[in-house]
Protein backbone atom coordinates (compact mmCIF):
# COMPACT_ATOMS: atom_id res chain seq x y z
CA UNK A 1 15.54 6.79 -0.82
CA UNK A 2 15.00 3.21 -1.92
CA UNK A 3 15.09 2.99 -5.60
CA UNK A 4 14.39 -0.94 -5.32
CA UNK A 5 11.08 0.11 -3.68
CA UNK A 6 10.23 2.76 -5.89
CA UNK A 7 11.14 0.20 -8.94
CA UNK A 8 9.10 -2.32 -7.42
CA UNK A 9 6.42 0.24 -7.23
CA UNK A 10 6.31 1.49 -10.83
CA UNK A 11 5.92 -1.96 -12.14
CA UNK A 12 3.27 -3.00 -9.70
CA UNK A 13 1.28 0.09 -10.06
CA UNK A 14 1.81 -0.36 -14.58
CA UNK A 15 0.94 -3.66 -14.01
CA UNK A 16 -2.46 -3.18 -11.58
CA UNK A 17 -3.19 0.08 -14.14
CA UNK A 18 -3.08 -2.00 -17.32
CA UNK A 19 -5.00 -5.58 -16.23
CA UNK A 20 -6.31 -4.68 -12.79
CA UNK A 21 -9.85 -3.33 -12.15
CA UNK A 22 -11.10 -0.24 -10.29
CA UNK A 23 -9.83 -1.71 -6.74
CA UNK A 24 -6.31 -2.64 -7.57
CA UNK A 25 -6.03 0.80 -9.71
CA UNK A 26 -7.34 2.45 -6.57
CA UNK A 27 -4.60 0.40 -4.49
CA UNK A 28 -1.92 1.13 -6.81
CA UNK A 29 -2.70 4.74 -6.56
CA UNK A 30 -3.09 4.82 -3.02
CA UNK A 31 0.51 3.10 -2.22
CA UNK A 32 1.88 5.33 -4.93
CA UNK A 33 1.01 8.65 -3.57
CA UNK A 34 1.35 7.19 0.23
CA UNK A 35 4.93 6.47 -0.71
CA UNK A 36 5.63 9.59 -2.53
CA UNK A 37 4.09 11.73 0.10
CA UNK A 38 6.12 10.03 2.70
CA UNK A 39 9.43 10.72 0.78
CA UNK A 40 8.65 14.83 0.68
CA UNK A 41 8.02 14.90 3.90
CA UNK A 42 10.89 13.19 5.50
CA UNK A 43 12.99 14.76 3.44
CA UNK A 44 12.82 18.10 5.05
CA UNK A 45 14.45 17.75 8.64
CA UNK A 46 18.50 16.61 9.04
CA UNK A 47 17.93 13.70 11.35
CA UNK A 48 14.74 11.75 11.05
CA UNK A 49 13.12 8.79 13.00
CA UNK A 50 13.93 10.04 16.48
CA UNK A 51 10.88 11.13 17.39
CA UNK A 52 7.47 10.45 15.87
CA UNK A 53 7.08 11.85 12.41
CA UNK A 54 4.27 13.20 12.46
CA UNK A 55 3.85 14.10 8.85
CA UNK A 56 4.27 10.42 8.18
CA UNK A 57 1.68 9.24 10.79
CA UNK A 58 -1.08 11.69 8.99
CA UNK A 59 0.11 10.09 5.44
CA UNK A 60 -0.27 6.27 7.04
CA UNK A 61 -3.80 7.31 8.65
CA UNK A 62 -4.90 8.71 5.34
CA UNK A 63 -3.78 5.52 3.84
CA UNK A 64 -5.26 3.31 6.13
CA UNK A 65 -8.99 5.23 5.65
CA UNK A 66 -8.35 4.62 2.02
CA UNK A 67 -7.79 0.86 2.35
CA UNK A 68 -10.46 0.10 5.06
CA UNK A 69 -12.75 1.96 2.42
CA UNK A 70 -11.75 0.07 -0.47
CA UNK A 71 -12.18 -3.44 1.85
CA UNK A 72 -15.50 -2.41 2.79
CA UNK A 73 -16.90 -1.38 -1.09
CA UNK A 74 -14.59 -4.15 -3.01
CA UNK A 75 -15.39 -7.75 -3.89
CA UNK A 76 -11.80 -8.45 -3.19
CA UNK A 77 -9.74 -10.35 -0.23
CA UNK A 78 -6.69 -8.33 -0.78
CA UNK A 79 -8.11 -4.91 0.47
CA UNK A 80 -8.33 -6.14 3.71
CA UNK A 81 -5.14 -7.53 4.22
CA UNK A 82 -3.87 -4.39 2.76
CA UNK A 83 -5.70 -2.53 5.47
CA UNK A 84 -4.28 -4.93 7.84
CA UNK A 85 -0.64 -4.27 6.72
CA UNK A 86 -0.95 -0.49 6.88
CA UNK A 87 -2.31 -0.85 10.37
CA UNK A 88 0.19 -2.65 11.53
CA UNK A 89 2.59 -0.15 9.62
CA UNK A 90 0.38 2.94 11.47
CA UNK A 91 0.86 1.37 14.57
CA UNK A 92 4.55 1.55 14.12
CA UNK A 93 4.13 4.97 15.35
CA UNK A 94 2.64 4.44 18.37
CA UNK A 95 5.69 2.06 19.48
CA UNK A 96 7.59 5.44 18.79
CA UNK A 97 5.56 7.46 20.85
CA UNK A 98 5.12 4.95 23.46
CA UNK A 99 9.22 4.59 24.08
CA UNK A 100 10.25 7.68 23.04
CA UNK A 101 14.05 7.60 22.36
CA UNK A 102 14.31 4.19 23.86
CA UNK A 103 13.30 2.81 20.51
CA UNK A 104 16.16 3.26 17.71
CA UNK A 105 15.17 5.14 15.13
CA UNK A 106 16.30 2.46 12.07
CA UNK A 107 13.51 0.33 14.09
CA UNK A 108 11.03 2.55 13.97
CA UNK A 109 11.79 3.06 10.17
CA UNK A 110 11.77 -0.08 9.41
CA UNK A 111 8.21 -1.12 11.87
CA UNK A 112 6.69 1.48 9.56
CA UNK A 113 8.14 0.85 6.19
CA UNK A 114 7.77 -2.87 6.02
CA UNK A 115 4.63 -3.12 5.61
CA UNK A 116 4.75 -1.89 2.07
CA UNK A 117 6.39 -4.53 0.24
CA UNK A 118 3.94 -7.30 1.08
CA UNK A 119 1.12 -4.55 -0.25
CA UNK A 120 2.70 -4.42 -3.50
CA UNK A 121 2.60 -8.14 -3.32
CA UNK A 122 -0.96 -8.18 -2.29
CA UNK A 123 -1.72 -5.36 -5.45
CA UNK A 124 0.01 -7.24 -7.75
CA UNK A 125 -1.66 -10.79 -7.05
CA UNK A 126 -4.90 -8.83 -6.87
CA UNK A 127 -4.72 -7.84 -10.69
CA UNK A 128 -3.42 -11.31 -11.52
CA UNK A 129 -6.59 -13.01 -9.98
CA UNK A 130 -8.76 -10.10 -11.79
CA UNK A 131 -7.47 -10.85 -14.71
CA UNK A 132 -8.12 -14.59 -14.17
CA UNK A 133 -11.91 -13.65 -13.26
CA UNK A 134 -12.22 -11.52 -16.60
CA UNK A 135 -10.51 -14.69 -18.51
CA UNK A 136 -13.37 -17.12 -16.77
CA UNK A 137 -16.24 -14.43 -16.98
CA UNK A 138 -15.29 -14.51 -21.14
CA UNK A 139 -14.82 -18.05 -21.34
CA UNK A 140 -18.16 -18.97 -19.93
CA UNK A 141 -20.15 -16.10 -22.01
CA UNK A 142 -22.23 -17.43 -24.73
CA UNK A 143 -21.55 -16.49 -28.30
CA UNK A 144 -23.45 -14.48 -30.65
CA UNK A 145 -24.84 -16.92 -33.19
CA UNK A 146 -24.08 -15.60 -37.02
């Protein structure tokens, strides 16, 4: 397991749950349970990556649905290249399926896990461009008169 990741993950998703809006919360959550759902389930057999994991490929398409929903409802950029990252990442698998054991297994790890640290990146410069939206939206408010 990569406890750099997951680090990287707990302060993005704190970070998107305390300034971001409904879309990077919804992000967050979505990479967070992607990631932790991909950990239980490639932790069961002895040798992973040499075939297609299956478990993993239903975890990445359930992912992707998420994302390409949240591009189509937000009033973001980010979602969508989010979606375009896990895509990529879900089509990692097909590489795998395509080449069978020709492809080495740390490749096909890595084709599929990738993808997630430029996400976070994505998440995390989401909330920070919410948060400068709020900061404008405030700023240009009128004020009460007393």
């Amino acid at each position: 397991m990569n406890y750099y990741y997951f680090a990287l993950l707990a302060a993005c998703c704190a970070y998107a749950f305390a300034a971001g809006g409904g879309p990077e919360r919804i992000g967050a959550a979505a990479l967070a349970i992607g990631s932790v759902l991909t950990v239980v389930v490639i932790s069961a057999p002895p040798i992973r990556f040499r075939s297609v994991e299956v478990a993993v490929v239903v975890v990445d398409i359930l992912c992707l649905i998420i994302y390409v929903a949240l591009a189509l409802r937000a009033d973001r950029f980010w979602p969508i290249w989010a979606s375009a990252l896990v895509g990529v990442g879900a089509l990692g698998h097909l590489g795998k399926w395509f080449s069978g054991p020709d492809l080495d297994r740390w490749a096909y790890a890595f084709s599929i896990a990738i993808w997630s640290y430029p996400i976070l990146a994505l998440i995390a410069i989401g909330t920070l461009n919410h948060q400068r939206r709020a900061a404008r939206s405030r700023a240009s408010a009128p004020r009460a008169r007393a």
